[in-house]
C-alpha atoms as a PDB file:
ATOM      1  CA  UNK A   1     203.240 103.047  37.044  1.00  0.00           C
ATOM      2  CA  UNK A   2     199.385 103.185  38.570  1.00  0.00           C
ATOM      3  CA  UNK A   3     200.248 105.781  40.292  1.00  0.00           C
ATOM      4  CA  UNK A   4     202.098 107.870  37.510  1.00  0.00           C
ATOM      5  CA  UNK A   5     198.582 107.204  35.071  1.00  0.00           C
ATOM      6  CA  UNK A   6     196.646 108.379  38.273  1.00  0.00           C
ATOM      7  CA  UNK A   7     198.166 111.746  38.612  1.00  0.00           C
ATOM      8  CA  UNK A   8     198.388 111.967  34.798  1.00  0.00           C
ATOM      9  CA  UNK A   9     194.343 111.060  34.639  1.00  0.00           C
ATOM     10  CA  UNK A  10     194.071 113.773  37.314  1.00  0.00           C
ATOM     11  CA  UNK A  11     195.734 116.532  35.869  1.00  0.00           C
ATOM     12  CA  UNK A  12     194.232 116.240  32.636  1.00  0.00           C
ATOM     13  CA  UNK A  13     190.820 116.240  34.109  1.00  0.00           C
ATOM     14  CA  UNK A  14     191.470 119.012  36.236  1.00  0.00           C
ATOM     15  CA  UNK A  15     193.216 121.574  33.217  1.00  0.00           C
ATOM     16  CA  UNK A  16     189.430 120.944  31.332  1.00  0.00           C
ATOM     17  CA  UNK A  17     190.919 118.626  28.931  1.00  0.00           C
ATOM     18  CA  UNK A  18     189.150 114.851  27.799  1.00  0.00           C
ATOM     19  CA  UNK A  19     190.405 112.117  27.994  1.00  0.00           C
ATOM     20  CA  UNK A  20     189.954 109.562  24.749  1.00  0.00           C
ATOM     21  CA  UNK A  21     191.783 106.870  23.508  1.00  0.00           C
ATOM     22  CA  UNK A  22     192.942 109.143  20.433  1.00  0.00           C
ATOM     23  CA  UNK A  23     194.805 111.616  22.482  1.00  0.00           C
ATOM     24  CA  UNK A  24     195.564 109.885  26.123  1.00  0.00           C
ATOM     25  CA  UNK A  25     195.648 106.044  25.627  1.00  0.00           C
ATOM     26  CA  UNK A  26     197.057 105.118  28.611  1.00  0.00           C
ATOM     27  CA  UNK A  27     194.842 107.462  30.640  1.00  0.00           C
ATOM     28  CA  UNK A  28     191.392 106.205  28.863  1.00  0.00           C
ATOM     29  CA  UNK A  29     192.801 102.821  29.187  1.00  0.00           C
ATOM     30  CA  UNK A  30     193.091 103.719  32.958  1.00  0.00           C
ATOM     31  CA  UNK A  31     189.602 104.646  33.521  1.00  0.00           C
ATOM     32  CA  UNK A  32     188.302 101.289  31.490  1.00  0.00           C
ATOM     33  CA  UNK A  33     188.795  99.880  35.095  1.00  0.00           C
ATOM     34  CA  UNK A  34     185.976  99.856  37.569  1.00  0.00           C
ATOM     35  CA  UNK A  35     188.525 100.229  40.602  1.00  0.00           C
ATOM     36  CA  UNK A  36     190.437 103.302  38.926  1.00  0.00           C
ATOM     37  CA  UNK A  37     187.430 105.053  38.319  1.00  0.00           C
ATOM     38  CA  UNK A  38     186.486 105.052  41.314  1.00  0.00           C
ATOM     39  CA  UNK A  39     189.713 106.204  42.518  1.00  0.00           C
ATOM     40  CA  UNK A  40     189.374 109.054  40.690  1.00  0.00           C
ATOM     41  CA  UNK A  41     185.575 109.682  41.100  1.00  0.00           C
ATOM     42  CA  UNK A  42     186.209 109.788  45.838  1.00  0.00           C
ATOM     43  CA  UNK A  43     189.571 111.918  44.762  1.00  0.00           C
ATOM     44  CA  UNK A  44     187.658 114.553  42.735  1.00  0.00           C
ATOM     45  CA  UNK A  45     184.812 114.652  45.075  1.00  0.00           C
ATOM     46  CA  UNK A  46     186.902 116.420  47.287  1.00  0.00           C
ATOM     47  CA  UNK A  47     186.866 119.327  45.889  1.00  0.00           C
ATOM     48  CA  UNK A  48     183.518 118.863  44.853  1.00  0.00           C
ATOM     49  CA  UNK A  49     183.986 117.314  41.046  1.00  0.00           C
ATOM     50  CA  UNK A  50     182.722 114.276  39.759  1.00  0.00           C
ATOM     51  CA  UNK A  51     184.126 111.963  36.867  1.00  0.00           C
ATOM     52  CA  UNK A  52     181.663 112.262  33.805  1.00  0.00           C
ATOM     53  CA  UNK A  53     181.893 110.131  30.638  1.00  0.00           C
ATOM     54  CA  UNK A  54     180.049 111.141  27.181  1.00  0.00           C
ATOM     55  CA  UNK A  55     176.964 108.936  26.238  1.00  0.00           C
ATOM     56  CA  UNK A  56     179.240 106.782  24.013  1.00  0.00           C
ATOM     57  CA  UNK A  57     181.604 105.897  26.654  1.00  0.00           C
ATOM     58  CA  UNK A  58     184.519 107.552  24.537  1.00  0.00           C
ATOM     59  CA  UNK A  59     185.763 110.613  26.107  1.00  0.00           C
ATOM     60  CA  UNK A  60     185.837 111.435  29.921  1.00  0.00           C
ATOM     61  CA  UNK A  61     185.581 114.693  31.265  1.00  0.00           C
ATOM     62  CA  UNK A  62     185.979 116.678  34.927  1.00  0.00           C
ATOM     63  CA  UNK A  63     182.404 117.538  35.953  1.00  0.00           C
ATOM     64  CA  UNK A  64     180.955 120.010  38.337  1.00  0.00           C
ATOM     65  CA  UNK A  65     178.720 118.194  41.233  1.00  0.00           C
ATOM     66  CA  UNK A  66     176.438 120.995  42.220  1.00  0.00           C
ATOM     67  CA  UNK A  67     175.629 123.687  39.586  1.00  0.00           C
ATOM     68  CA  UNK A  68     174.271 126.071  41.924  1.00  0.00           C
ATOM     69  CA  UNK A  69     177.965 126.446  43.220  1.00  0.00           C
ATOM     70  CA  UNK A  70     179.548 129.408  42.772  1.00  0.00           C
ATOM     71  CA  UNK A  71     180.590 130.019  39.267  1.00  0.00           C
ATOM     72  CA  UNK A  72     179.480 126.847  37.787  1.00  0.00           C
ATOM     73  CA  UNK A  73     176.221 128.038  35.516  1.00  0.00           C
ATOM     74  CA  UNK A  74     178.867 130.291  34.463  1.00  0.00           C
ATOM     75  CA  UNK A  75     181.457 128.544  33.029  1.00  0.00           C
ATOM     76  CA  UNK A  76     178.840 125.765  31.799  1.00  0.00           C
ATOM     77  CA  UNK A  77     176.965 128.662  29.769  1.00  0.00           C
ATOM     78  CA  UNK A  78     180.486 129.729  28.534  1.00  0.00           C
ATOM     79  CA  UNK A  79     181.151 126.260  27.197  1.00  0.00           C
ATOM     80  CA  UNK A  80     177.691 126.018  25.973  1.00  0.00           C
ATOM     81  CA  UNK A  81     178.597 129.392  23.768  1.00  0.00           C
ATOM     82  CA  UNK A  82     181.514 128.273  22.428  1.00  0.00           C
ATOM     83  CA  UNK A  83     179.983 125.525  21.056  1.00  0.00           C
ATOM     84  CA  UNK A  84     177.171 126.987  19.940  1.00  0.00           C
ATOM     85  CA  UNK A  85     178.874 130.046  18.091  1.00  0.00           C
ATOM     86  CA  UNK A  86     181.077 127.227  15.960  1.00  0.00           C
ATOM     87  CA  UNK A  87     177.665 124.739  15.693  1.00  0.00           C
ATOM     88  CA  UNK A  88     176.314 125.645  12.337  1.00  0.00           C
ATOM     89  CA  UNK A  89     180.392 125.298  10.458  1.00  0.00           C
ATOM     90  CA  UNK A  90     180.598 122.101  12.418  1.00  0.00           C
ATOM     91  CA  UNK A  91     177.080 120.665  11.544  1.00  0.00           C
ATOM     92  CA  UNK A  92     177.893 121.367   8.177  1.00  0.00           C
ATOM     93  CA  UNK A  93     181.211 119.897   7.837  1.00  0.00           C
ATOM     94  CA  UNK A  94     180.123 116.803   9.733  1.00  0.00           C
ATOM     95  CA  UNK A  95     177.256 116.583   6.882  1.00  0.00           C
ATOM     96  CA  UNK A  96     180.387 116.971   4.404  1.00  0.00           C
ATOM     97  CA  UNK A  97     182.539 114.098   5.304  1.00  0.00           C
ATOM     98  CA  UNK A  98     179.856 111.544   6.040  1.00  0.00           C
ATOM     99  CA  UNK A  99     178.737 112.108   2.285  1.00  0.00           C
ATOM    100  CA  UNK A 100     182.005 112.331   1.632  1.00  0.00           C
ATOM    101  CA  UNK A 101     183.203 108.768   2.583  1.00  0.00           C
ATOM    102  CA  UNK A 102     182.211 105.418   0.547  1.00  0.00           C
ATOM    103  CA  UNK A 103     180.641 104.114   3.917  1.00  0.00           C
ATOM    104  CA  UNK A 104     178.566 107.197   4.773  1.00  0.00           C
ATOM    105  CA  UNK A 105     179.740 107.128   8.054  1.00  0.00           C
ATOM    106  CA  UNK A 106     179.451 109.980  10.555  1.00  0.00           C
ATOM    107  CA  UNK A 107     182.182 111.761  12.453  1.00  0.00           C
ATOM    108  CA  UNK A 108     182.524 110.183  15.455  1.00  0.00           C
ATOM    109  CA  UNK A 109     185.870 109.470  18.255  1.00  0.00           C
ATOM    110  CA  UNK A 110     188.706 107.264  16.757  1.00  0.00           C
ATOM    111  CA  UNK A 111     187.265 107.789  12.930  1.00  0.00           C
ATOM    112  CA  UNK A 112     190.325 108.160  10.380  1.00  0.00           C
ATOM    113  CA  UNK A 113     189.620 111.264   8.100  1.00  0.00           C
ATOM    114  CA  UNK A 114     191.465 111.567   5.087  1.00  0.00           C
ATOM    115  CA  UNK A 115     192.615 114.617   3.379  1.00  0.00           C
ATOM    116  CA  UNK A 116     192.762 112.476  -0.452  1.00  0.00           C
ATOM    117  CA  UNK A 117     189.379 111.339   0.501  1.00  0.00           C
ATOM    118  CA  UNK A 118     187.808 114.325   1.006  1.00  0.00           C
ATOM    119  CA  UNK A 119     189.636 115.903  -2.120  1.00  0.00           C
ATOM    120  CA  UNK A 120     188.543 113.178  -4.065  1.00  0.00           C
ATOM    121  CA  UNK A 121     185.005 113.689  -3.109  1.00  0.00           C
ATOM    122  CA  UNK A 122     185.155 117.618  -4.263  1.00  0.00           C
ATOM    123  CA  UNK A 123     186.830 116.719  -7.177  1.00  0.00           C
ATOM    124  CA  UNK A 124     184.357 114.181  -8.356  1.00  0.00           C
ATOM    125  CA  UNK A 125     181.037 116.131  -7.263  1.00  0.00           C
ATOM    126  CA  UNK A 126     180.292 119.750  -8.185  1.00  0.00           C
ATOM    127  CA  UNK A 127     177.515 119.384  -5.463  1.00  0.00           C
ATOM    128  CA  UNK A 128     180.465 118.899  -3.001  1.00  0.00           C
ATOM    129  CA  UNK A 129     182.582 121.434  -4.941  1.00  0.00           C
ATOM    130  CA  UNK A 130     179.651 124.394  -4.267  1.00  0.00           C
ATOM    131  CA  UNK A 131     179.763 123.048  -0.419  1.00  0.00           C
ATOM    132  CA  UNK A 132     183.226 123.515  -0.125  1.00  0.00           C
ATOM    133  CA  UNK A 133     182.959 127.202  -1.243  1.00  0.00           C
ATOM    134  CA  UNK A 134     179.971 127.528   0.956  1.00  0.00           C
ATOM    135  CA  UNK A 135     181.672 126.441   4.108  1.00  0.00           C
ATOM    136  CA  UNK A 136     184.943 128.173   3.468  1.00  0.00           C
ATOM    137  CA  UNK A 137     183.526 131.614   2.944  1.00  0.00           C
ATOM    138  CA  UNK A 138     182.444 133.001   6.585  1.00  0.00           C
ATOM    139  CA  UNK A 139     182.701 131.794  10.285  1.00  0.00           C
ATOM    140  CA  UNK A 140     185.203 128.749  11.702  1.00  0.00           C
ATOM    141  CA  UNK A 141     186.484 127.409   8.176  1.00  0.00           C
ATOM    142  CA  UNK A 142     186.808 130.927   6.407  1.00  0.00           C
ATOM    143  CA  UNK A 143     189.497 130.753   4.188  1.00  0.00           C
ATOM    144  CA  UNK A 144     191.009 133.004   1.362  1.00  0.00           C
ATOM    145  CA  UNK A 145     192.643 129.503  -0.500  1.00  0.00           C
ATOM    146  CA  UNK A 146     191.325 129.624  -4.185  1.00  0.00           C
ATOM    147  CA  UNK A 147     191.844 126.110  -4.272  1.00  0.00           C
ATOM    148  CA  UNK A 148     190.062 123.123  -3.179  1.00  0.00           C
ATOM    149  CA  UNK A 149     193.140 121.098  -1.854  1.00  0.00           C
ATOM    150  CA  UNK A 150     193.873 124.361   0.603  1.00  0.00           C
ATOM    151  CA  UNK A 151     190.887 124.767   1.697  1.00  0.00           C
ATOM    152  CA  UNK A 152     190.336 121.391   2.920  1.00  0.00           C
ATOM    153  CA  UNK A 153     193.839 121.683   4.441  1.00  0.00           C
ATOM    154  CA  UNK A 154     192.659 125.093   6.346  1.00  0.00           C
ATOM    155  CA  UNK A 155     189.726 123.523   7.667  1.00  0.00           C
ATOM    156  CA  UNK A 156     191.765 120.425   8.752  1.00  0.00           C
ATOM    157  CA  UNK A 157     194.345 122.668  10.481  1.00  0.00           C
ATOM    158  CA  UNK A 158     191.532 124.204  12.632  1.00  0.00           C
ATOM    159  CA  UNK A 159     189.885 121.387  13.531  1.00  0.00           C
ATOM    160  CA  UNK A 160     193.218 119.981  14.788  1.00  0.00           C
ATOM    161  CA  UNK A 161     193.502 123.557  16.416  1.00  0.00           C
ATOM    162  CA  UNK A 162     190.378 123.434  18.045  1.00  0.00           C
ATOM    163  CA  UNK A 163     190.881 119.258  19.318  1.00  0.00           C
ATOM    164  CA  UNK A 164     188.406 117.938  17.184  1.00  0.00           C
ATOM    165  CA  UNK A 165     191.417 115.737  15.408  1.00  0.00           C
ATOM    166  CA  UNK A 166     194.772 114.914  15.452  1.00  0.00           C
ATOM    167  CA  UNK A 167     197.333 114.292  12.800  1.00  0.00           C
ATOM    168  CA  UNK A 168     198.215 110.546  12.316  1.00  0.00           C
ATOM    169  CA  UNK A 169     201.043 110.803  10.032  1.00  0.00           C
ATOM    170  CA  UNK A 170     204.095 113.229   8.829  1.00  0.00           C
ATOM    171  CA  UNK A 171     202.467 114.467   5.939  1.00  0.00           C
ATOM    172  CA  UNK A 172     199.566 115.898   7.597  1.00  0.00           C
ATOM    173  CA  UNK A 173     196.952 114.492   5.430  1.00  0.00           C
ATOM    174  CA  UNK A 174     195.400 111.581   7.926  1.00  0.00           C
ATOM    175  CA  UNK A 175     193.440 112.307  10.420  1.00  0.00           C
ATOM    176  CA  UNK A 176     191.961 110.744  13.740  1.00  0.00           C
ATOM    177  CA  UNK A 177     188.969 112.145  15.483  1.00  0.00           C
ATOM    178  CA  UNK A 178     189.084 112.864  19.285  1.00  0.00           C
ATOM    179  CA  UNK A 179     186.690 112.769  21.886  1.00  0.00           C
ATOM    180  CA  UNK A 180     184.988 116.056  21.429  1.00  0.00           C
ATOM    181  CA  UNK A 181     183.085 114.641  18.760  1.00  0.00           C
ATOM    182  CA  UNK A 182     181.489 112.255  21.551  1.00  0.00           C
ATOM    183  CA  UNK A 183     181.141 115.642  23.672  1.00  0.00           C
ATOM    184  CA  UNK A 184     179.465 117.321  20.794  1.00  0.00           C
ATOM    185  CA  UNK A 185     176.861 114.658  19.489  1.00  0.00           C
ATOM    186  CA  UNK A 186     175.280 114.992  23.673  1.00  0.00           C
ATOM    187  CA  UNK A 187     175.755 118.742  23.716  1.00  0.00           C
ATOM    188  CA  UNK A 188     173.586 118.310  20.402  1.00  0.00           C
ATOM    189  CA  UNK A 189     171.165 116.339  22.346  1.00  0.00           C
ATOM    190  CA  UNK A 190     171.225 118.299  25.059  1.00  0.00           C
ATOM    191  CA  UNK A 191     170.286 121.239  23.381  1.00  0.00           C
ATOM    192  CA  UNK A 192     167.512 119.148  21.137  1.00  0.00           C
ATOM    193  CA  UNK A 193     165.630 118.379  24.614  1.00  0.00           C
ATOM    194  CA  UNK A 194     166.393 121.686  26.851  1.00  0.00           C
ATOM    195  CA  UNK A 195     164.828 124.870  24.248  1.00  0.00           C
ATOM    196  CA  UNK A 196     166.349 127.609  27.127  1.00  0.00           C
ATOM    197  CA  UNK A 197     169.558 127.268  27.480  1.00  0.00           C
ATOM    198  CA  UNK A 198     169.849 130.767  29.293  1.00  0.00           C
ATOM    199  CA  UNK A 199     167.503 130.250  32.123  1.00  0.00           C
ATOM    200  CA  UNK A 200     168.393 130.063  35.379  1.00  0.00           C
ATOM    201  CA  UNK A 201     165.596 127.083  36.370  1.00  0.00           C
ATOM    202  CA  UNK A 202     168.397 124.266  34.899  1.00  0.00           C
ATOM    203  CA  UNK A 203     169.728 122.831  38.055  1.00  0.00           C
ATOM    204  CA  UNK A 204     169.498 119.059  37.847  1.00  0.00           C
ATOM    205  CA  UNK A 205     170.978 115.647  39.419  1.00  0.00           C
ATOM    206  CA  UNK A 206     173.509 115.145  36.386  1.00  0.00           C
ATOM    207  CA  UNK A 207     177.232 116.181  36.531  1.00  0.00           C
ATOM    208  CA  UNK A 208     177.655 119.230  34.386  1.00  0.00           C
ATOM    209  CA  UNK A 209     180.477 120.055  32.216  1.00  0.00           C
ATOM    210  CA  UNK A 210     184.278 121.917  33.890  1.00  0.00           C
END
């Protein structure tokens, strides 16, 4: 059974994919062990690739060791975009559910998000009505619903799309947040303390992103 999790915990490392306890249980539960971890750390260093693990311990990822290697500023500047170009929606909609929910609590990896809640929210707040419309009208969450219950649906549906959250019942209206969110709260950081993201001088000592 080790052995089966081990070549799972590979794999999923090595397609680009994290590993959380929302999506792969049994594969974060894995890497909660000193001894598997570094299993996987000397089996990924082969092929020069280290094990890297977001600043909240929630989501593991497949990391380059040495960014000057062939391709790597590429594809971490390509991830970098892609998160970037989706940013502003996703800053926004983060600012929407933590208003949104009694406890004011933030997005973050394992979080249940509600559809009801969020409806009830709109429904109850013409502040959170506007912000709806706002968020729905251009870039990630565009959406040609006319009402609010669709559009929150819509921007549900891509964030499930996208692996920000996956569905927790048969009705599609409860949510669980994944690991990304994790990835994206130190991407935010990252980009907070490092102004040029396009310059070549950003070799460092840290495991970058596959």
């Amino acid at each position: 059974m080790a052995s089966e999790t081990f070549t799972s915990v590979a794999q999923t490392l090595l397609t680009g994919e994290m590993i959380c306890e929302t999506v792969y249980p049994n594969e974060y539960q894995f890497l909660q062990n000193d001894i598997n971890t570094d299993q996987i750390e000397k089996f990924l260093a082969q092929i020069d690739r280290g094990l890297a693990c977001t600043q909240d311990g929630r989501a593991y990822y497949c990391a380059f060791l040495d960014v000057e290697e062939s391709g790597a500023k590429t594809a971490i500047r390509q991830v970098f975009r892609e998160v970037a170009q989706d940013l502003e929606p996703l800053l926004r909609w983060m600012r929407f559910v933590r208003e949104a929910n009694a406890m004011g609590q933030p997005v973050e990896s394992g979080m249940l998000v509600k559809q009801s809640e969020l409806l009830q929210a709109v429904e109850s707040s013409p502040a959170k009505y506007h912000e709806l419309n706002e968020l729905t009208k251009s870039g990630l969450f565009k959406s040609s619903a006319k009402n609010s219950s669709a559009k929150i649906d819509q921007i549900l549906g891509k964030l499930k799309d996208k692996g920000y959250l996956v569905v927790q019942d048969t009705s599609g209206a409860l949510f669980r947040a994944t690991g990304l969110w994790s990835y994206l709260y130190d991407v935010l950081e990252f980009i907070r303390a490092n102004e040029h993201l396009e310059s070549d001088d950003d070799g460092n000592d840290q495991p970058e992103l596959f």
